[in-house]
C-alpha atoms as a PDB file:
ATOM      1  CA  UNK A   1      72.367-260.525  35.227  1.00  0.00           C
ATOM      2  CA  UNK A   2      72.395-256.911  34.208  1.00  0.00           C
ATOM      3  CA  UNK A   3      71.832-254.028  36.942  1.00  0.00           C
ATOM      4  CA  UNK A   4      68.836-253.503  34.784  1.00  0.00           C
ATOM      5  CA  UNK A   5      66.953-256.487  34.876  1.00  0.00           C
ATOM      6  CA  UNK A   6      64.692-256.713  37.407  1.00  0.00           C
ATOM      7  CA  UNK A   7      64.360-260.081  39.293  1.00  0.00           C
ATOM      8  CA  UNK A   8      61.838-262.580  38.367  1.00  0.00           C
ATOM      9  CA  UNK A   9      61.724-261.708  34.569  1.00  0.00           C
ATOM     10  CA  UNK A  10      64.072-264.692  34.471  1.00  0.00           C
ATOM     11  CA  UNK A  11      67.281-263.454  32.483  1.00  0.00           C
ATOM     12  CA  UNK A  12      65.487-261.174  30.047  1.00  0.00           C
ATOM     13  CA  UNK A  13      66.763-257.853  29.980  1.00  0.00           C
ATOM     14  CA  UNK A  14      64.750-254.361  30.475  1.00  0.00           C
ATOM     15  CA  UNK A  15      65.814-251.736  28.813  1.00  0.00           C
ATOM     16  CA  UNK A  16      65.351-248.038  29.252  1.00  0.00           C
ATOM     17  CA  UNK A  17      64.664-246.347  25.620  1.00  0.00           C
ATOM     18  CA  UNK A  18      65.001-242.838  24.455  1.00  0.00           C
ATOM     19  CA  UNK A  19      67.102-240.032  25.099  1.00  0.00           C
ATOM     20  CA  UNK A  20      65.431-237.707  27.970  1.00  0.00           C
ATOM     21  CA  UNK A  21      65.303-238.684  31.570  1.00  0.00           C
ATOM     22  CA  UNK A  22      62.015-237.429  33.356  1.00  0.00           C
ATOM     23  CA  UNK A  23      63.537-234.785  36.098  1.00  0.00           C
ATOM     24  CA  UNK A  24      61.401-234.949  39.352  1.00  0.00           C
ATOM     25  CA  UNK A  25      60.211-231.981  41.163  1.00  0.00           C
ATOM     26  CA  UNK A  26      58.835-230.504  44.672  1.00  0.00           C
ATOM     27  CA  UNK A  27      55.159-230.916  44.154  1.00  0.00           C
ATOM     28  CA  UNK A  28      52.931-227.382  44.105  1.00  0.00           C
ATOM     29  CA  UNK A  29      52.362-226.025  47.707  1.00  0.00           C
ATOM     30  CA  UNK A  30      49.166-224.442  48.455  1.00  0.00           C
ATOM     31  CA  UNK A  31      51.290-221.665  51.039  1.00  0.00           C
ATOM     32  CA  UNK A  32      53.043-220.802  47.946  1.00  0.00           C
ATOM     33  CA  UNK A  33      49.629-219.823  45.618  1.00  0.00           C
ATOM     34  CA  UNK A  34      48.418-218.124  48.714  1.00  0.00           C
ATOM     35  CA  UNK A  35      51.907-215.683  48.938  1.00  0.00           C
ATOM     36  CA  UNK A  36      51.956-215.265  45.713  1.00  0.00           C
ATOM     37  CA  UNK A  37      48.202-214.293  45.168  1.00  0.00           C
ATOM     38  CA  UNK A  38      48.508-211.718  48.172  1.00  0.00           C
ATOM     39  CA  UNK A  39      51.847-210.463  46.372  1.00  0.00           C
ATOM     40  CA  UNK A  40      49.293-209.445  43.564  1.00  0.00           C
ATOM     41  CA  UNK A  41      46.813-208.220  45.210  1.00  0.00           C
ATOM     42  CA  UNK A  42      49.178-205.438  47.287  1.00  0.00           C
ATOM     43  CA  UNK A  43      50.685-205.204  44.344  1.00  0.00           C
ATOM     44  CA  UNK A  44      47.794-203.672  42.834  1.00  0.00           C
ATOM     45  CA  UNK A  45      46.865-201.802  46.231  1.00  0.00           C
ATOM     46  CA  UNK A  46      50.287-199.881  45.740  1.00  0.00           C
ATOM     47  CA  UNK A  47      49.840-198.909  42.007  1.00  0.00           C
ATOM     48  CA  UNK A  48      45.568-197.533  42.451  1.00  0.00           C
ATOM     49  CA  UNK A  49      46.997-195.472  45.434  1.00  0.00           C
ATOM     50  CA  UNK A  50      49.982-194.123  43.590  1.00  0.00           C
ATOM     51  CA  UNK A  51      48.173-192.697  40.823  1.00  0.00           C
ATOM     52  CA  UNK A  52      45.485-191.236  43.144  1.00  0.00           C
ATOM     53  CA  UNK A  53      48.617-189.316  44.525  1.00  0.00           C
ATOM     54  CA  UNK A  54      50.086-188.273  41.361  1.00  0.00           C
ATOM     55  CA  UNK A  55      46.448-187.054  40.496  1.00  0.00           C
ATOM     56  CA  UNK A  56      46.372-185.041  43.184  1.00  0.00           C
ATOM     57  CA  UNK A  57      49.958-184.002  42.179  1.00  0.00           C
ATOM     58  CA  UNK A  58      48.751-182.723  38.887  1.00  0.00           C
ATOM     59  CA  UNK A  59      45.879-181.069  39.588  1.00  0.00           C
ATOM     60  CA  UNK A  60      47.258-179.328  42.437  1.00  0.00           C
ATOM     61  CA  UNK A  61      44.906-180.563  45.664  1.00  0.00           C
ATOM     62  CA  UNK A  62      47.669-181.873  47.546  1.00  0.00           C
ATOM     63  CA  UNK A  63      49.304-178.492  47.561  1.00  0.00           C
ATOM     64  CA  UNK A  64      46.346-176.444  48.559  1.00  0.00           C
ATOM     65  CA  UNK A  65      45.788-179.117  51.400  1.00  0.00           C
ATOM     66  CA  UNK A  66      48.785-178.677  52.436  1.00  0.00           C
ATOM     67  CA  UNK A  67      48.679-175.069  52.284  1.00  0.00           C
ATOM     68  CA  UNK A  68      45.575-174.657  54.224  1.00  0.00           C
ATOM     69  CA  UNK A  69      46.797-177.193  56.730  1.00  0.00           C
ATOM     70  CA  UNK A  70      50.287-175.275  57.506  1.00  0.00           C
ATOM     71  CA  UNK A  71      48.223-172.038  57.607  1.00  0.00           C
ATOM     72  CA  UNK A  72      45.897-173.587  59.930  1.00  0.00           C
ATOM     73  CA  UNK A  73      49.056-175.085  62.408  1.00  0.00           C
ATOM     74  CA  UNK A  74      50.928-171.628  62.546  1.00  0.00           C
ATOM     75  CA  UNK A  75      48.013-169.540  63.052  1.00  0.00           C
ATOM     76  CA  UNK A  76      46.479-171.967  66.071  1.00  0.00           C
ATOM     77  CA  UNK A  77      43.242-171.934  64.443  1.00  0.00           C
ATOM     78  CA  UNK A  78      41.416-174.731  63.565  1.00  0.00           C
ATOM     79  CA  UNK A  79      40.581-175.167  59.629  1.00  0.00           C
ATOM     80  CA  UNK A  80      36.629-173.629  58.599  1.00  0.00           C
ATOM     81  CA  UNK A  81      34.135-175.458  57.612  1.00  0.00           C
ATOM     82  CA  UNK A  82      32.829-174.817  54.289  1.00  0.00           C
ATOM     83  CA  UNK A  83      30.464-172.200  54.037  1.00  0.00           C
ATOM     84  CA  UNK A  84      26.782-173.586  52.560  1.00  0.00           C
ATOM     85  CA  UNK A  85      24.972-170.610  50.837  1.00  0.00           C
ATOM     86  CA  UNK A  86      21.691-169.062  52.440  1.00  0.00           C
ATOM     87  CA  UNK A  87      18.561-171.320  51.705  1.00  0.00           C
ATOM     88  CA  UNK A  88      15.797-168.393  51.322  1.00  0.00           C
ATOM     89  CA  UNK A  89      13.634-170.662  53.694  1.00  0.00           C
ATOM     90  CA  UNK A  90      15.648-170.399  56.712  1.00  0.00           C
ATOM     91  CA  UNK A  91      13.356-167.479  58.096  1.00  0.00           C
ATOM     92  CA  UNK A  92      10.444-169.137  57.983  1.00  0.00           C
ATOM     93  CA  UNK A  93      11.587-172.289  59.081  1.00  0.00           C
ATOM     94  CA  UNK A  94      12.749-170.277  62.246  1.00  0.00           C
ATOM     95  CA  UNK A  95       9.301-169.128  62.566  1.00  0.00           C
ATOM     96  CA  UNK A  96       7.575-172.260  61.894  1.00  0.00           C
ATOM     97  CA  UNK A  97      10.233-174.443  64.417  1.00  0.00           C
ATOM     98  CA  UNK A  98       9.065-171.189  67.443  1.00  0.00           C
ATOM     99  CA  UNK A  99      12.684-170.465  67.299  1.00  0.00           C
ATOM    100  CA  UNK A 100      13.581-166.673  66.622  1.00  0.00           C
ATOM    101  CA  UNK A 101      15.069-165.723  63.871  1.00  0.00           C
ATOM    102  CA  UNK A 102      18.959-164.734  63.559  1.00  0.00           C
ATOM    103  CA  UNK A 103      19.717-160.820  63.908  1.00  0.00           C
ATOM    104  CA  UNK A 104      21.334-159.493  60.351  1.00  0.00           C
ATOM    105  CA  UNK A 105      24.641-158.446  61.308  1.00  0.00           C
ATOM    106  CA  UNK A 106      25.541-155.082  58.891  1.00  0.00           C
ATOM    107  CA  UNK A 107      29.200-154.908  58.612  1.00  0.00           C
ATOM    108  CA  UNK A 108      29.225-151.741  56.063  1.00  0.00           C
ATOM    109  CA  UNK A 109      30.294-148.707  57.762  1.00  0.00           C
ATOM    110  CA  UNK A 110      27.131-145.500  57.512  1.00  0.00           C
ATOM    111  CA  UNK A 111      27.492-142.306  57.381  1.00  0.00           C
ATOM    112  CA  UNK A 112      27.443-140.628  60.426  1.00  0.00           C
ATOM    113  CA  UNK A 113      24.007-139.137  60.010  1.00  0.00           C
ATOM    114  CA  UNK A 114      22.906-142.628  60.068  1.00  0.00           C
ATOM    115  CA  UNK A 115      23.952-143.554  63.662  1.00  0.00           C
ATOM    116  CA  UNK A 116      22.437-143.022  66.224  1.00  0.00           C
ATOM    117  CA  UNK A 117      24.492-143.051  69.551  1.00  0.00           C
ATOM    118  CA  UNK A 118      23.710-142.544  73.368  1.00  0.00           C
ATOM    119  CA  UNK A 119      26.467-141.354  75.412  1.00  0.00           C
ATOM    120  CA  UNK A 120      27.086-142.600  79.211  1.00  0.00           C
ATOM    121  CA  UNK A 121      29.668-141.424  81.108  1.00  0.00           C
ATOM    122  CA  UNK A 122      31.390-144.107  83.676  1.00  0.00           C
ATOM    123  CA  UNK A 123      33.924-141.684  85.281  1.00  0.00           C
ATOM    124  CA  UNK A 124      33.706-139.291  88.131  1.00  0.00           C
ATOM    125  CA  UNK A 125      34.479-136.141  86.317  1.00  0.00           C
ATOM    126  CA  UNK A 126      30.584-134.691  85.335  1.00  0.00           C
ATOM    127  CA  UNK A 127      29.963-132.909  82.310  1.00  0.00           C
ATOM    128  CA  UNK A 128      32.105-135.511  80.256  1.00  0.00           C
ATOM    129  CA  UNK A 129      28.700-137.280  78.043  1.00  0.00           C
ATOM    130  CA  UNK A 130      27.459-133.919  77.564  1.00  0.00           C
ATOM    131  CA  UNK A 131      30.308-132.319  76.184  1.00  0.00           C
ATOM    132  CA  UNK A 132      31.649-135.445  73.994  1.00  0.00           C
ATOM    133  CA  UNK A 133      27.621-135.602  72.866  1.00  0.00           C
ATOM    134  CA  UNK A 134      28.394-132.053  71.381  1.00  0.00           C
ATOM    135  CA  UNK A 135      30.946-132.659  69.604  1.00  0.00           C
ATOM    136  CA  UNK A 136      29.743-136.034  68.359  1.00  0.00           C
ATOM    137  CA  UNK A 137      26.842-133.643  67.227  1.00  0.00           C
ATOM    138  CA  UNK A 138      28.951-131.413  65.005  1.00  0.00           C
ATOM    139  CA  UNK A 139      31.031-134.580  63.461  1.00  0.00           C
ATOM    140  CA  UNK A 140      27.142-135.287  61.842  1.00  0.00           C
ATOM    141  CA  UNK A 141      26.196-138.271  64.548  1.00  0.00           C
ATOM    142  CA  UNK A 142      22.680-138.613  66.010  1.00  0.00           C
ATOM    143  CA  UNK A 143      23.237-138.329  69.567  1.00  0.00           C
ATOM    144  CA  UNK A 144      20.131-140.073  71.570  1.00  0.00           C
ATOM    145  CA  UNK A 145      20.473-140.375  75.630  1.00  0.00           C
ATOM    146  CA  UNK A 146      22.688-138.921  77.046  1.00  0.00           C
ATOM    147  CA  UNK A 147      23.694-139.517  80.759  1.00  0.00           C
ATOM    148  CA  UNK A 148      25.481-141.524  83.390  1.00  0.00           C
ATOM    149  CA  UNK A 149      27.074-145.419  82.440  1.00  0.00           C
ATOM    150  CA  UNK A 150      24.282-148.274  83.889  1.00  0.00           C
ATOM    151  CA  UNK A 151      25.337-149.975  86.971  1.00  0.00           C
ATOM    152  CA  UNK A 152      27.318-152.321  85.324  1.00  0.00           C
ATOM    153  CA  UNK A 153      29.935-150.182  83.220  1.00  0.00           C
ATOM    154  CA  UNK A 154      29.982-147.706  85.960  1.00  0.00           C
ATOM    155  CA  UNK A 155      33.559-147.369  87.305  1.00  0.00           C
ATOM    156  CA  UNK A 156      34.542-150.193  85.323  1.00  0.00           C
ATOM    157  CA  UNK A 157      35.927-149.093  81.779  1.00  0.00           C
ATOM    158  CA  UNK A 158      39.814-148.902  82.796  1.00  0.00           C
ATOM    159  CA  UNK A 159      40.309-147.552  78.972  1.00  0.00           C
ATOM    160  CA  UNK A 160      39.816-144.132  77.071  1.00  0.00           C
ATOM    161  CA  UNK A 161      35.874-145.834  75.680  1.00  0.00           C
ATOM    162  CA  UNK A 162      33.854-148.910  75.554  1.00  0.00           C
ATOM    163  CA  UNK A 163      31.635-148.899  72.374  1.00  0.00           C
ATOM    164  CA  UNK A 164      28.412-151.267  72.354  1.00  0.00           C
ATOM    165  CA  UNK A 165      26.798-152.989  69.588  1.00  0.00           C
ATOM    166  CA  UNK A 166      25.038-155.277  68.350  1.00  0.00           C
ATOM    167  CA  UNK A 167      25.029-157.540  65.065  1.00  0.00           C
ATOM    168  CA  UNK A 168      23.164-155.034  63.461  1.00  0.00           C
ATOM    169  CA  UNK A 169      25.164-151.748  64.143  1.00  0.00           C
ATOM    170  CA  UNK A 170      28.773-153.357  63.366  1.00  0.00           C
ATOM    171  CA  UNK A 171      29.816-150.623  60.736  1.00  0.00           C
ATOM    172  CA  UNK A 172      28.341-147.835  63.106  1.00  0.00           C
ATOM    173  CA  UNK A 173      30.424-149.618  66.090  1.00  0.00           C
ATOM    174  CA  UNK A 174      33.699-149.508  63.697  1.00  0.00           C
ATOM    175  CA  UNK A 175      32.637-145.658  62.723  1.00  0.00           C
ATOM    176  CA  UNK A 176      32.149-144.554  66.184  1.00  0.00           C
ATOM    177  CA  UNK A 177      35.467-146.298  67.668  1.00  0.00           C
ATOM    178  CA  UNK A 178      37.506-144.368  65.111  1.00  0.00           C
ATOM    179  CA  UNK A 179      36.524-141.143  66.789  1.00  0.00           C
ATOM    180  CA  UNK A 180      38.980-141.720  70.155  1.00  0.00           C
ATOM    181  CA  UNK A 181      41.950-143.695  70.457  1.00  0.00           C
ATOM    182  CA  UNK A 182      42.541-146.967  71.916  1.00  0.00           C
ATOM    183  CA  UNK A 183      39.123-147.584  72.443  1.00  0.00           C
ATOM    184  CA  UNK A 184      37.633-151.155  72.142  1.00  0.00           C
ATOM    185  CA  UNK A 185      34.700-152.529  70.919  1.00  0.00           C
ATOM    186  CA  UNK A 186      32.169-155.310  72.411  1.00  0.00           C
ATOM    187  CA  UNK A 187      29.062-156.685  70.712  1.00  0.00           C
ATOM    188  CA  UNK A 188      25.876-157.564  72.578  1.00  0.00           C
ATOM    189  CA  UNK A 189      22.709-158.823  71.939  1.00  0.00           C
ATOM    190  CA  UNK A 190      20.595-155.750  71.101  1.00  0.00           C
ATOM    191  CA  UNK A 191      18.145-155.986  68.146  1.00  0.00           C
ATOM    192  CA  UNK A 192      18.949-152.789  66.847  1.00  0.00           C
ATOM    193  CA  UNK A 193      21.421-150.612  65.098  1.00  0.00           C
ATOM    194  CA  UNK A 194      21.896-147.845  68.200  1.00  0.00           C
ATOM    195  CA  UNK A 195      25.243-147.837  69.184  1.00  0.00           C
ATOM    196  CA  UNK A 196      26.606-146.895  73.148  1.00  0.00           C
ATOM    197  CA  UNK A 197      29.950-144.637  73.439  1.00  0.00           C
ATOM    198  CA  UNK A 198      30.920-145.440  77.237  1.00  0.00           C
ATOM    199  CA  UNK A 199      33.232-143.116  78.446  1.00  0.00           C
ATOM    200  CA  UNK A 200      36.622-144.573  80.080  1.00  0.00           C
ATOM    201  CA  UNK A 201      38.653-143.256  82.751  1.00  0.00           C
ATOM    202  CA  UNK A 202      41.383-142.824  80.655  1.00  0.00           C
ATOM    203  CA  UNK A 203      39.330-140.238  77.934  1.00  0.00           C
ATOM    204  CA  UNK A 204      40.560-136.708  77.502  1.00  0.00           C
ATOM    205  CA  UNK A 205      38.865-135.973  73.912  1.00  0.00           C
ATOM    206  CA  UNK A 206      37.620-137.376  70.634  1.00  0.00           C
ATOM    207  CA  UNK A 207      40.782-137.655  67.958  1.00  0.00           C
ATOM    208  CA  UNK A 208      40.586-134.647  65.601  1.00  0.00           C
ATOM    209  CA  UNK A 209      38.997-135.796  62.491  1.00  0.00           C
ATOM    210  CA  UNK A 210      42.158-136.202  60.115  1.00  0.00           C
ATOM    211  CA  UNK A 211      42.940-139.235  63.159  1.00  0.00           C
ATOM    212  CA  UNK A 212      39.505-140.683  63.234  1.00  0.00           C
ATOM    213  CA  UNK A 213      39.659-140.734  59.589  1.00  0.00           C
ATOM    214  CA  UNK A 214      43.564-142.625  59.474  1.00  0.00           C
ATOM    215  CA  UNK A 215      41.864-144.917  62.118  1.00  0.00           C
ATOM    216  CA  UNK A 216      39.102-145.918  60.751  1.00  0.00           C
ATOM    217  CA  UNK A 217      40.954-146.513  57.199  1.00  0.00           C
ATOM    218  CA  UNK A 218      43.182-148.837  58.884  1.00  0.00           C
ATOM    219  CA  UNK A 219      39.893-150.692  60.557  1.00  0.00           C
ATOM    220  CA  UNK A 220      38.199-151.118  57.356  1.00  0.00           C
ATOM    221  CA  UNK A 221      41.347-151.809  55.387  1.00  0.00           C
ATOM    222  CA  UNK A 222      40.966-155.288  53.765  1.00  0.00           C
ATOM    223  CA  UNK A 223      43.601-158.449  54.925  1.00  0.00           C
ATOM    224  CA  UNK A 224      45.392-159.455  52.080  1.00  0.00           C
ATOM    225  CA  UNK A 225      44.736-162.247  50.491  1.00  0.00           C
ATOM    226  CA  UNK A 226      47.881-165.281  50.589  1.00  0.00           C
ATOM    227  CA  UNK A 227      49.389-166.125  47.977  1.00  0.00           C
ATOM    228  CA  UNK A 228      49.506-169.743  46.904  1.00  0.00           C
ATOM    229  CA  UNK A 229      52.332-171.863  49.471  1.00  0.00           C
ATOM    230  CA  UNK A 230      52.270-168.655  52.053  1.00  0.00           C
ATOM    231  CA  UNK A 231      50.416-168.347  55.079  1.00  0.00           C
END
């Protein structure tokens, strides 16, 4: 009997015709679909967020990000927050709300014949307001009260002057600090424009006018603006 004949067919013969044999294989796993689906799908992940980078690459936003951020880092201050324009409202919606409405803050420097200062002296030497109102006088500045420093500035300004202003007298403030050296200036909450020229312990005289003028250049001087990649 041949190796091919099965028993029981009784000496007939079975034969295996044509010329292929069927190759066997691992049946499909359902582990391997799943890999192979997730392969795609971070495939994809991978190429959308490379060509949001090479966007940014192009039209230059990953640069100025990273500008602004390195800026930020070496100067220790924390990045601004975009500035929203004025809605012509907000006034009255300050009104309405009972709240009071913001003080304009004037930056521009006058003329002196616009500002109007009071002098206070915080020292012990006497005759120092009167004779610095004088001369504040005859550089064109409207000189108001004139007197001894309140309670709370007398004895207490270690420097040459202490000049006092508030949001609305700014440019006045920068004007009038420009008339002695070193002196510093501190904003308070005053409504008005008036401007207060506390005399220091350290004070001799105002700077001669070709000074005051130097100094207040270099206080009004514009910073420059970076250049793109520079701090």
């Amino acid at each position: 009997m041949s190796m091919l004949t099965p028993r029981g067919l009784k000496g007939k013969q079975y034969r295996v015709t044509g010329n292929a044999y069927p190759r066997l294989g691992r049946p499909p796993r359902r582990g391997r679909k799943a890999a192979i689906a997730l392969g795609g799908v971070l495939a994809l992940g991978l190429v959308s967020v490379g060509g949001v980078q090479l966007y940014d690459v192009f039209t230059g936003k990953s640069s100025k990000n990273a500008t602004a951020q390195a800026c930020a880092s070496a100067s220790g201050k924390p990045l601004a927050a975009p500035e929203s324009s004025p809605s012509a409202g907000a006034p009255a919606a300050a009104q309405a709300s009972g709240a009071p409405a913001p003080v304009p803050s004037n930056t521009a420097v006058p003329q002196p014949a616009a500002v109007t200062v009071n002098v206070y002296n915080a020292t012990d030497k006497s005759g120092l307001a009167a004779r610095t109102a004088d001369e504040l006088r005859k550089r064109g500045f409207v000189v108001d009260k004139v007197g001894n420093a309140p309670a709370a500035l007398d004895k207490k300004v270690p420097g040459t002057a202490q000049i006092l202003s508030g949001p609305g007298g700014l440019g006045a403030a920068a004007l009038l600090t420009s008339q002695v050296a070193a002196a510093t200036a501190t904003e308070d909450t005053r409504a008005d424009a008036t401007v207060d020229f506390v005399i220091g312990d350290t004070f001799s005289a105002l700077a001669d006018p070709a000074q005051a003028a130097a100094a207040l250049a270099e206080l009004t001087k514009p910073s420059p603006t970076p250049e793109p990649g520079h701090c």
